[in-house]
C-alpha atoms as a PDB file:
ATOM      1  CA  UNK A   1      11.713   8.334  -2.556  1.00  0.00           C
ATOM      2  CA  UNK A   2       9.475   9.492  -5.672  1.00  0.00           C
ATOM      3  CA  UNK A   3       8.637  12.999  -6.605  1.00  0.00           C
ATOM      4  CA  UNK A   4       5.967  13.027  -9.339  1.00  0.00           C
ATOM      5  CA  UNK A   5       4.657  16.062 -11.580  1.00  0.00           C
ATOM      6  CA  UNK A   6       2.401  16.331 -14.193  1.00  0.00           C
ATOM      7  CA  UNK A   7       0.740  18.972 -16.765  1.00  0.00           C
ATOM      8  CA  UNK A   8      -2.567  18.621 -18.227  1.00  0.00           C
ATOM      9  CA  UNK A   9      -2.274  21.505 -20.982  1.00  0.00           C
ATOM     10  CA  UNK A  10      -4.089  22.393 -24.333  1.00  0.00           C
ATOM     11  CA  UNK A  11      -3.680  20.428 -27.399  1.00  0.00           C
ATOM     12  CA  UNK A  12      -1.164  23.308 -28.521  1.00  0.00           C
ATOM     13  CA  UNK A  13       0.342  23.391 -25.190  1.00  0.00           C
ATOM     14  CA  UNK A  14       0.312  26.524 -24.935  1.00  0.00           C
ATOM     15  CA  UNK A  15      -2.533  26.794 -22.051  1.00  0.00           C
ATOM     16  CA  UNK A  16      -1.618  25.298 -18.928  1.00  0.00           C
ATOM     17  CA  UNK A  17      -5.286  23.819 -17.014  1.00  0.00           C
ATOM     18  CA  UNK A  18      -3.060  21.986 -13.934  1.00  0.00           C
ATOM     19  CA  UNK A  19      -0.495  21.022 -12.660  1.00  0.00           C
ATOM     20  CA  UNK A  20      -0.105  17.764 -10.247  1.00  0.00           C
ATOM     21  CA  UNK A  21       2.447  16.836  -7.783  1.00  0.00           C
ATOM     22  CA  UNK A  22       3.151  13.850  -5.729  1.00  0.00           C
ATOM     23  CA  UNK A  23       5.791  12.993  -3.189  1.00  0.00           C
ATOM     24  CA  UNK A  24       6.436   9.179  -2.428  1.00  0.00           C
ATOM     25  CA  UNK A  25       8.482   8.396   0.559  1.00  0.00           C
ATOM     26  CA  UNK A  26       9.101   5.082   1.792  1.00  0.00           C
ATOM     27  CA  UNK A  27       9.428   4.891   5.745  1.00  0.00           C
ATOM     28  CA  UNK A  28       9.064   2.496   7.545  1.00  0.00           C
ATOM     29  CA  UNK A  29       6.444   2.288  11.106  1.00  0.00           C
ATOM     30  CA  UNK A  30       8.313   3.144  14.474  1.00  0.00           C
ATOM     31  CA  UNK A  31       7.610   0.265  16.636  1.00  0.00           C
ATOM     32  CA  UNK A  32       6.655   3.148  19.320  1.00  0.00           C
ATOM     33  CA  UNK A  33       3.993   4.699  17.125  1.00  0.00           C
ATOM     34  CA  UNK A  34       3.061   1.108  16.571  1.00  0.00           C
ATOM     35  CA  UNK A  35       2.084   0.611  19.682  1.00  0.00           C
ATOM     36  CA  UNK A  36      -0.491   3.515  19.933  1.00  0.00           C
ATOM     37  CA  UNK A  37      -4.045   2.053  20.234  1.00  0.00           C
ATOM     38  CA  UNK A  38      -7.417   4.365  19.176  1.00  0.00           C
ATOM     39  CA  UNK A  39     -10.567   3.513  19.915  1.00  0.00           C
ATOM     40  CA  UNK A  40     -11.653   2.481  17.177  1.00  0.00           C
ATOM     41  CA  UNK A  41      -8.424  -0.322  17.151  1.00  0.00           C
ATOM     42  CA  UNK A  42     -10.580  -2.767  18.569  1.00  0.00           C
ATOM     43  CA  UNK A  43     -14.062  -2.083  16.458  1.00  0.00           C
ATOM     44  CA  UNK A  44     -11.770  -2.314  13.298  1.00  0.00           C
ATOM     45  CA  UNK A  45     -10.639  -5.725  14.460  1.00  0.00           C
ATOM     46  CA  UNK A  46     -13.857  -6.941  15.057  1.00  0.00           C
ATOM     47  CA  UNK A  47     -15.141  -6.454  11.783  1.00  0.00           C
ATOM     48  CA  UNK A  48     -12.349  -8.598   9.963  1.00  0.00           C
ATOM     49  CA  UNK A  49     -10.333 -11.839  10.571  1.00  0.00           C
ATOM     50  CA  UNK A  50      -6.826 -12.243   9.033  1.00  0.00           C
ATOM     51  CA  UNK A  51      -8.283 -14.419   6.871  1.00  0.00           C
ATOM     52  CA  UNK A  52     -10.466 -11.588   5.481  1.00  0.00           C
ATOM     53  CA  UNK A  53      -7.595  -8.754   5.431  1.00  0.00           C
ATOM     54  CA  UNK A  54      -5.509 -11.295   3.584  1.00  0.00           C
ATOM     55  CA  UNK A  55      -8.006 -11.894   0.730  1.00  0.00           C
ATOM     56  CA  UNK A  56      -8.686  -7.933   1.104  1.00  0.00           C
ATOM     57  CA  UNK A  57      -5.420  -7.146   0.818  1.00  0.00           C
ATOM     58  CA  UNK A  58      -4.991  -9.695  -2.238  1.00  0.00           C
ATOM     59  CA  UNK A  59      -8.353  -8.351  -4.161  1.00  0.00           C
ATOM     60  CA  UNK A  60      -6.562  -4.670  -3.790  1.00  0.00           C
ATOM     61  CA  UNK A  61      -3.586  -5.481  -5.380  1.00  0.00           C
ATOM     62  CA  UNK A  62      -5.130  -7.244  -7.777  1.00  0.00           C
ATOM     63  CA  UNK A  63      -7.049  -3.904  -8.757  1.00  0.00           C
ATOM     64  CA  UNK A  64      -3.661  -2.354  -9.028  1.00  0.00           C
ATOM     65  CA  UNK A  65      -2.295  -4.674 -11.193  1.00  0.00           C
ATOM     66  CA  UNK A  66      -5.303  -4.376 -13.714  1.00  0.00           C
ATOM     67  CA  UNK A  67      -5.410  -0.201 -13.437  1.00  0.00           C
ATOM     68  CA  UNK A  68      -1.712  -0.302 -13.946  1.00  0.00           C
ATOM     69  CA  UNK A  69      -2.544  -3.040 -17.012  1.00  0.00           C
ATOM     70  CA  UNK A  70      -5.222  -0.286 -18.125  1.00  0.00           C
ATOM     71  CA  UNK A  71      -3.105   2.759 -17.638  1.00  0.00           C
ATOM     72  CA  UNK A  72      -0.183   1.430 -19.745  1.00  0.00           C
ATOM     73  CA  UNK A  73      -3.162   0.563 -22.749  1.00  0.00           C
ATOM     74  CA  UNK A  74      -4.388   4.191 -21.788  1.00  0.00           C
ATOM     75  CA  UNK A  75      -0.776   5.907 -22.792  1.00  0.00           C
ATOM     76  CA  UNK A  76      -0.162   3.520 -25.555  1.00  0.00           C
ATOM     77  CA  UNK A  77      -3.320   4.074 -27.241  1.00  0.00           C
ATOM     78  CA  UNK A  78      -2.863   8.210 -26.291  1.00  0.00           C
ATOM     79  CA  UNK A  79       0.589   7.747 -28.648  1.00  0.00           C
ATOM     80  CA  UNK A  80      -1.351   6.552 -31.227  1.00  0.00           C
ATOM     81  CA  UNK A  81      -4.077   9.054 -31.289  1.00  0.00           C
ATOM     82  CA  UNK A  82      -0.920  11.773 -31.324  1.00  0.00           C
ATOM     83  CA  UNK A  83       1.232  10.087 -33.577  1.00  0.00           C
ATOM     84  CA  UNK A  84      -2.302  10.186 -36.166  1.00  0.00           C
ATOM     85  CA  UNK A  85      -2.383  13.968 -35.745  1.00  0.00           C
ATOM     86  CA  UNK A  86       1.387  14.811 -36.920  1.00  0.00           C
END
């Protein structure tokens, strides 16, 4: 379980704009609720094979994996920008 909060204030911090929160819980699927079919189930299905989820599912976390990559560049090159200003 995550809980996640962030600020996005003024360069002063003194002004507040927003505030963000997240909670992350990791649960896993009830076989019962598993078993619930909609509708649209079966039109889902139809428009992908396994083969294509898999590759979907690969090209997805690949994307992850590079805005994570990107995200950590983001906050080290913030530091630097900060660390100019003091």
């Amino acid at each position: 379980m995550a809980y996640l909060k962030g600020w996005m204030t003024s360069e002063d911090g003194k002004t507040v704009y927003v505030v963000c929160e997240h909670h992350k819980v990791g649960v896993p699927s009830q076989p019962q609720h598993m078993e619930t079919k909609v509708p649209w189930d079966e039109e889902f299905a139809k428009d992908f094979t396994d083969e294509e989820w898999a590759e979907k599912e690969k090209t997805r976390k690949e994307r992850q994996t590079e805005r994570k990559e990107r995200g950590r560049e983001l906050d080290l090159e913030w530091e630097r920008v900060l660390r100019s200003k003091m």
